[in-house]
Protein backbone atom coordinates (compact mmCIF):
# COMPACT_ATOMS: atom_id res chain seq x y z
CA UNK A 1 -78.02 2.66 -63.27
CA UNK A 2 -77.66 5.27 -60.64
CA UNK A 3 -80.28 7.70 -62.63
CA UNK A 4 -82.97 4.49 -62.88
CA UNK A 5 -82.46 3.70 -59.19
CA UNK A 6 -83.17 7.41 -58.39
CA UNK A 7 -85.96 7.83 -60.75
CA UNK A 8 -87.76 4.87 -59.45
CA UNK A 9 -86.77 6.20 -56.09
CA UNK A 10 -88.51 9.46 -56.80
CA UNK A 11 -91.89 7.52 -57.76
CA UNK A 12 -92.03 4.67 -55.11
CA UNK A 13 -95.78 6.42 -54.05
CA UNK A 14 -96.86 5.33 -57.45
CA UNK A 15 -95.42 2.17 -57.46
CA UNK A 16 -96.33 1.17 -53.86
CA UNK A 17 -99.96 2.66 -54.84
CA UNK A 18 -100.04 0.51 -57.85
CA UNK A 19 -99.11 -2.91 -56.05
CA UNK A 20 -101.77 -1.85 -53.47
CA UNK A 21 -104.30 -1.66 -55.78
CA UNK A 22 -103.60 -3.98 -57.86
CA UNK A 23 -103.79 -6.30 -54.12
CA UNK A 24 -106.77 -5.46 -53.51
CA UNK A 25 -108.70 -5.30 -56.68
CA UNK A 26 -108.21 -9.26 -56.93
CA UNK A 27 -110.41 -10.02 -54.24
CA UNK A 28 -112.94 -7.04 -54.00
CA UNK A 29 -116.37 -8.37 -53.64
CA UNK A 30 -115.38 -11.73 -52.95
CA UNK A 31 -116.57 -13.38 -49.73
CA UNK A 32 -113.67 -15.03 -48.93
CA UNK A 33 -111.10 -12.64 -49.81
CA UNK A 34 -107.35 -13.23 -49.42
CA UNK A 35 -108.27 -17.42 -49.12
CA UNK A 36 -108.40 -17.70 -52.75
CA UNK A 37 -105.29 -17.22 -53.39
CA UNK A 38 -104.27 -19.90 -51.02
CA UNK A 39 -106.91 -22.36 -51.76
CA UNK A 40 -105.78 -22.70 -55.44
CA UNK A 41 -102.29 -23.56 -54.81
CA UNK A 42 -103.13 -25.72 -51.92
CA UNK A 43 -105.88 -27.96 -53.97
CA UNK A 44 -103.03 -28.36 -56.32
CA UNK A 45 -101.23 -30.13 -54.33
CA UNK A 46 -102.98 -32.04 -52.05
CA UNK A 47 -104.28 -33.51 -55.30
CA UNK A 48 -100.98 -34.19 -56.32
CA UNK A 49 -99.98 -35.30 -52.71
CA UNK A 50 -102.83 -38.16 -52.81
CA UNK A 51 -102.15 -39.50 -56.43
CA UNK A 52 -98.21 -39.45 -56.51
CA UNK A 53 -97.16 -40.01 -52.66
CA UNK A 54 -100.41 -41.97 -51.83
CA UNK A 55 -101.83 -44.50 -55.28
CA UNK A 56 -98.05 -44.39 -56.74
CA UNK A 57 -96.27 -44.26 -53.44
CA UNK A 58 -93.56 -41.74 -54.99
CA UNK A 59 -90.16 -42.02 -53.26
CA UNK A 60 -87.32 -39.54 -53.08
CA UNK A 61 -83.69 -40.25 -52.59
CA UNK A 62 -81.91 -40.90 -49.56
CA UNK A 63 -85.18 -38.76 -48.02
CA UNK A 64 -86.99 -40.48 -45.00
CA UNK A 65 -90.07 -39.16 -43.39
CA UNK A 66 -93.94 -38.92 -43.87
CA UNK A 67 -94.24 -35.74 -44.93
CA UNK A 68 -91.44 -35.47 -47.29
CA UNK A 69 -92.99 -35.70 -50.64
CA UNK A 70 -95.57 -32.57 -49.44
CA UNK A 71 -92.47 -30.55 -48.77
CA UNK A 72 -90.79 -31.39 -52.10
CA UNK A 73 -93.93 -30.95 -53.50
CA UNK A 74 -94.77 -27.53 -51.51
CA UNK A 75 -90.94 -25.98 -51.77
CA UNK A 76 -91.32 -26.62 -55.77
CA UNK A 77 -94.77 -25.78 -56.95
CA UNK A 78 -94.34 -22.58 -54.89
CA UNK A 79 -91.05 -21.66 -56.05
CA UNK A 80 -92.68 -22.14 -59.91
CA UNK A 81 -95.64 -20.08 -58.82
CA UNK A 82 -93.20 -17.14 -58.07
CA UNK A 83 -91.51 -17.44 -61.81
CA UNK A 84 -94.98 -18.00 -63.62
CA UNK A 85 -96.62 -15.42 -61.86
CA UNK A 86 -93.76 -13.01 -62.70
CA UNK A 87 -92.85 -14.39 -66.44
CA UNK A 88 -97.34 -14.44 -67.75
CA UNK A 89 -97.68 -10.64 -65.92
CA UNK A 90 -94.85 -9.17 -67.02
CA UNK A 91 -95.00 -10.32 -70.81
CA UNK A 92 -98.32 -8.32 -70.70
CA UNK A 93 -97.28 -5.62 -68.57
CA UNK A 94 -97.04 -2.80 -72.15
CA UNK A 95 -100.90 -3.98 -73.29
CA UNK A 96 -102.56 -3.72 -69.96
CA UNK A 97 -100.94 -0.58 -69.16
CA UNK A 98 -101.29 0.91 -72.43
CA UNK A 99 -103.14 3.83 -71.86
CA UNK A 100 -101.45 4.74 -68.74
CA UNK A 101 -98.27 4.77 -70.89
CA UNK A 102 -99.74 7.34 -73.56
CA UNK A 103 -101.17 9.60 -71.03
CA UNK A 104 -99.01 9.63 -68.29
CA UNK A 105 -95.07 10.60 -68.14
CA UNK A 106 -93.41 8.54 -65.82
CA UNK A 107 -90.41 5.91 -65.85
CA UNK A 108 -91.32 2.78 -67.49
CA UNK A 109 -88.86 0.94 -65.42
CA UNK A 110 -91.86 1.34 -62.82
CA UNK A 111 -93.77 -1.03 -64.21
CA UNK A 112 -91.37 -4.44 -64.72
CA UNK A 113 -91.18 -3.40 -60.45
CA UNK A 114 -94.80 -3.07 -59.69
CA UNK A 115 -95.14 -6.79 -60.83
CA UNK A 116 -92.23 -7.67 -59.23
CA UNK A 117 -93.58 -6.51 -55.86
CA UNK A 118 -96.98 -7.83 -57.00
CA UNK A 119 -95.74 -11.50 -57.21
CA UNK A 120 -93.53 -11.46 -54.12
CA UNK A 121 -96.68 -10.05 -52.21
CA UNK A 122 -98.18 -12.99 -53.12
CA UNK A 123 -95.56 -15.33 -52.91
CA UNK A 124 -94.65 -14.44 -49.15
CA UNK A 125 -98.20 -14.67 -48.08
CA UNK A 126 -98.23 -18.23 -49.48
CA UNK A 127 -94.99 -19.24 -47.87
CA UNK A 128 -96.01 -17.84 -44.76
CA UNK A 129 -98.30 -20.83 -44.60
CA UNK A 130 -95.43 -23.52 -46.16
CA UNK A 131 -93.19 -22.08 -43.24
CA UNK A 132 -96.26 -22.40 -40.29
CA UNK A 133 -96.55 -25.93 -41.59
CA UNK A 134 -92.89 -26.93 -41.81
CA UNK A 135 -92.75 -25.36 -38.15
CA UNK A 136 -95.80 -27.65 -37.14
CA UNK A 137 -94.35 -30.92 -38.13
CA UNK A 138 -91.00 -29.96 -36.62
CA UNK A 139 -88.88 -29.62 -39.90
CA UNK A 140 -88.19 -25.94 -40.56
CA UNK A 141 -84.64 -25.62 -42.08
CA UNK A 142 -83.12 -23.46 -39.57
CA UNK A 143 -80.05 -21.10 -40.64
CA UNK A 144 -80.49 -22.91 -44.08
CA UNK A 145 -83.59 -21.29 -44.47
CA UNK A 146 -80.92 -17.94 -45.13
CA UNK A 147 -79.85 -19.66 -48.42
CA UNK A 148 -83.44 -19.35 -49.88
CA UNK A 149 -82.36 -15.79 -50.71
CA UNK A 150 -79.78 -15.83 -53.19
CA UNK A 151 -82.23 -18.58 -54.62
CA UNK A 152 -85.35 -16.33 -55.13
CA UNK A 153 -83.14 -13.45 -56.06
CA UNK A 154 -81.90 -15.21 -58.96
CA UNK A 155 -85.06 -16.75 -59.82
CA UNK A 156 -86.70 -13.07 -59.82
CA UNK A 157 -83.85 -12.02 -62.18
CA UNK A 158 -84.80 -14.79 -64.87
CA UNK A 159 -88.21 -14.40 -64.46
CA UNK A 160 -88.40 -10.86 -65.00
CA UNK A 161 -85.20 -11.03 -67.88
CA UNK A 162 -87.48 -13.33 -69.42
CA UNK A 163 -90.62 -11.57 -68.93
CA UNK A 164 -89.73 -8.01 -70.57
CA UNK A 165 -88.16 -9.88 -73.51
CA UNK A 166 -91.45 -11.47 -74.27
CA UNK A 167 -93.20 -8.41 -73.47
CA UNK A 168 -91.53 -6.39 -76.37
CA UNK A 169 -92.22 -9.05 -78.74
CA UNK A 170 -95.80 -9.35 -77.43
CA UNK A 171 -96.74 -5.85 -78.18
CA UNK A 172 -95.71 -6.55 -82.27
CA UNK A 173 -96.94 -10.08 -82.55
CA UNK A 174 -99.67 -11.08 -80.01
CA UNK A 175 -99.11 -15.05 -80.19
CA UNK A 176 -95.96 -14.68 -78.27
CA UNK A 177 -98.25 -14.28 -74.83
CA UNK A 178 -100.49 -17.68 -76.25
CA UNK A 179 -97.10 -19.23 -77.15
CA UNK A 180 -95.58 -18.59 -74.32
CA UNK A 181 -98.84 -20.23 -72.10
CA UNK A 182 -98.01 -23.20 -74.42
CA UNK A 183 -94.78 -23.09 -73.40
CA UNK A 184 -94.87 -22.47 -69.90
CA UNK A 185 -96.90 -25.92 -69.67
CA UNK A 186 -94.14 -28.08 -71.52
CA UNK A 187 -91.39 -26.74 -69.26
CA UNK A 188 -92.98 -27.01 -65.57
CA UNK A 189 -93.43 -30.85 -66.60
CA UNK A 190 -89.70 -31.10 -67.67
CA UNK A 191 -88.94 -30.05 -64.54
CA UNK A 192 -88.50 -32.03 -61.78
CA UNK A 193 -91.29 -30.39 -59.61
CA UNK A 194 -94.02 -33.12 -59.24
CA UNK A 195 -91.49 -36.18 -59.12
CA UNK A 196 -87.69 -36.56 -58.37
CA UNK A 197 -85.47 -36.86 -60.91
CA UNK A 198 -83.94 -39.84 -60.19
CA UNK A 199 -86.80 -41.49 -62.12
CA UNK A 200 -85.68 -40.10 -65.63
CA UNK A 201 -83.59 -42.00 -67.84
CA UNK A 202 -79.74 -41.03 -67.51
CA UNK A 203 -79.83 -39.03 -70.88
CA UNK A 204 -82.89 -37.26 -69.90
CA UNK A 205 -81.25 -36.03 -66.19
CA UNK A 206 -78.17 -35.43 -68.21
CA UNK A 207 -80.74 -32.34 -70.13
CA UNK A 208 -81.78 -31.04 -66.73
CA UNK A 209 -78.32 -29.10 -66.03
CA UNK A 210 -79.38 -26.77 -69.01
CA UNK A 211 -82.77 -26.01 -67.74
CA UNK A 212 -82.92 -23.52 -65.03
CA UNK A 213 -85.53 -23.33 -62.96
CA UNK A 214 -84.43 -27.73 -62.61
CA UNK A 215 -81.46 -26.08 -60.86
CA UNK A 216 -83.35 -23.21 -58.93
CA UNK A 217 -86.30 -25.65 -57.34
CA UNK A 218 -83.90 -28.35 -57.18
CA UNK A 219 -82.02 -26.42 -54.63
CA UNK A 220 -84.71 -25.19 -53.03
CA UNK A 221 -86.27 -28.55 -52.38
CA UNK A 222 -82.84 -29.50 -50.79
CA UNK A 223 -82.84 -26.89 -48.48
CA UNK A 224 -86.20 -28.02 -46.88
CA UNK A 225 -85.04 -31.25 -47.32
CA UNK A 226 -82.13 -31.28 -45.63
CA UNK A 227 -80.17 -32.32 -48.55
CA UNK A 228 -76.22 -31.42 -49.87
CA UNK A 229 -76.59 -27.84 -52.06
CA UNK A 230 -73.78 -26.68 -54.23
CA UNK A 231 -74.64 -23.15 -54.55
CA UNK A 232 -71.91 -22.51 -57.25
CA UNK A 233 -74.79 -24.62 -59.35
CA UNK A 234 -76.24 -20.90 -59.28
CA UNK A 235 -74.00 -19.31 -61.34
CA UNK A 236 -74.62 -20.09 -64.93
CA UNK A 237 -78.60 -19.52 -64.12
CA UNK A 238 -77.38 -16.12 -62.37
CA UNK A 239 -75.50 -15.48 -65.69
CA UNK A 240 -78.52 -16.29 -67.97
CA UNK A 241 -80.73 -14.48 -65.59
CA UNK A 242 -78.56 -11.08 -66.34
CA UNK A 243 -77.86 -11.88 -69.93
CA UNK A 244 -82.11 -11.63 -70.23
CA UNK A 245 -82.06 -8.48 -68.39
CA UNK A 246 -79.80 -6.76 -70.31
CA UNK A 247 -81.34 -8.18 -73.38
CA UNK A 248 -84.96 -6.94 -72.38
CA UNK A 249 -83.54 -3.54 -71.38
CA UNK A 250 -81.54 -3.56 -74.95
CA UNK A 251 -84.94 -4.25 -76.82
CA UNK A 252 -87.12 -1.86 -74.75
CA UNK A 253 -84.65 0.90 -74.97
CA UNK A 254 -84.65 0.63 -78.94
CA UNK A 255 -88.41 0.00 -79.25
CA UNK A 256 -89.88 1.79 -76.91
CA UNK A 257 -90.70 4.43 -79.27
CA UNK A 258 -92.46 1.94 -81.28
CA UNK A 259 -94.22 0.37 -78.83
CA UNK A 260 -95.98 2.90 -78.07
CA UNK A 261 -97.46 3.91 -81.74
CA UNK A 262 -98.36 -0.04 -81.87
CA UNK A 263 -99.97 0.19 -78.52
């Protein structure tokens, strides 16, 4: 552990470098930059704002207030962003950076970190604007806001467990990345992210405690909310989160030599 920490350490220029140009080569040329990437996620869900909280007057439990639904709308669709963003680049991250990995010696832990940073770059920049609003109406958390941390920390854990364990399979059979597309789709609609889950039936909540990003973004939107949070919920997802890392480092590890005559 010590050795990785030092090695990636030792090349934090290239890593830094990479997330920097990786940055900026999304919105070269374009004349508005930087607003793209918030104009996507907030078309989303004003969308979603007018046809669930507006035409079918969506309520949430024990939650008063008129901008209520937009925050349990904002604190999960953003939250979701972070783990897709992190979970589609990462199971890609050996074929786009195939050549560099031929060519170049360097630690290949770097990479699963570049996209890492990547996706937090993006996600702060993003929430920057969730916070400015939630200050603007008056309903920023306070000292709950603190709690968010152990949240995305485990969240970045699973996404990125889950990421390089697709991304080893990916490089031997390339329907895993369509697959997991596929997938990705199914589960951010059996997750309680657009409505609350009080309007499932009782044996459908009952299936939520063994899906984890229901437990991640459902603690999330109670912290904006103002709602009860058990953080101990964390601790199976924490444990799944780890189990995928060590699984992804297991197959990389006894692939990697592979990989790279497949690549």
């Amino acid at each position: 552990m010590m050795n990785a920490l030092r090695a990636l350490w030792a090349f934090r220029g290239f890593i830094l470098g990479s997330v920097q140009r990786e940055f900026q080569s999304h919105y070269r040329n374009s004349l508005l930059g930087i607003a793209w990437m918030l104009l996507n996620p907030l078309a989303m869900i004003t969308v979603y704002t007018v046809i669930f909280s507006r035409i079918m007057q969506t309520r949430l439990p024990a939650v008063e207030g008129q901008f209520a639904y937009s925050i349990y709308l904002c604190a999960g669709i953003l939250s979701w962003g972070l783990f897709t963003e992190i979970v589609t680049r990462a199971q890609n991250v050996f074929l786009d950076n195939a050549n560099l990995i031929k060519k170049l010696n360097f630690p290949r832990l770097c990479l699963p970190v570049i996209v890492v940073l990547g996706a937090l770059l993006n996600f702060v920049i993003l929430f920057a604007v969730f916070l400015g609003f939630l200050l603007l109406i008056g309903q920023f958390p306070g000292g709950r806001f603190w709690a968010l941390l152990p949240l995305l920390g485990v969240q970045t854990l699973l996404a990125i467990g889950l990421g390089i364990v697709l991304a080893v399979f990916n490089v031997f059979f390339r329907d895993v990345g369509q697959f997991s597309g596929i997938a990705l789709s199914f589960w951010f609609w059996c997750t309680p992210i657009v409505y609350p889950a009080n309007i499932l039936p009782d044996s459908v909540a009952r299936l939520m405690a063994f899906n984890p990003m229901a437990i991640l973004i459902d603690l999330q939107q109670r912290l904006f909310l103002g709602g009860e949070m058990e953080l101990a919920r964390l601790a199976p997802v924490l444990v799944l989160a780890l189990v995928l890392c060590v699984l992804g480092g297991a197959l990389f590890r006894r692939h990697a030599g592979e990989m790279v005559d497949e690549l």
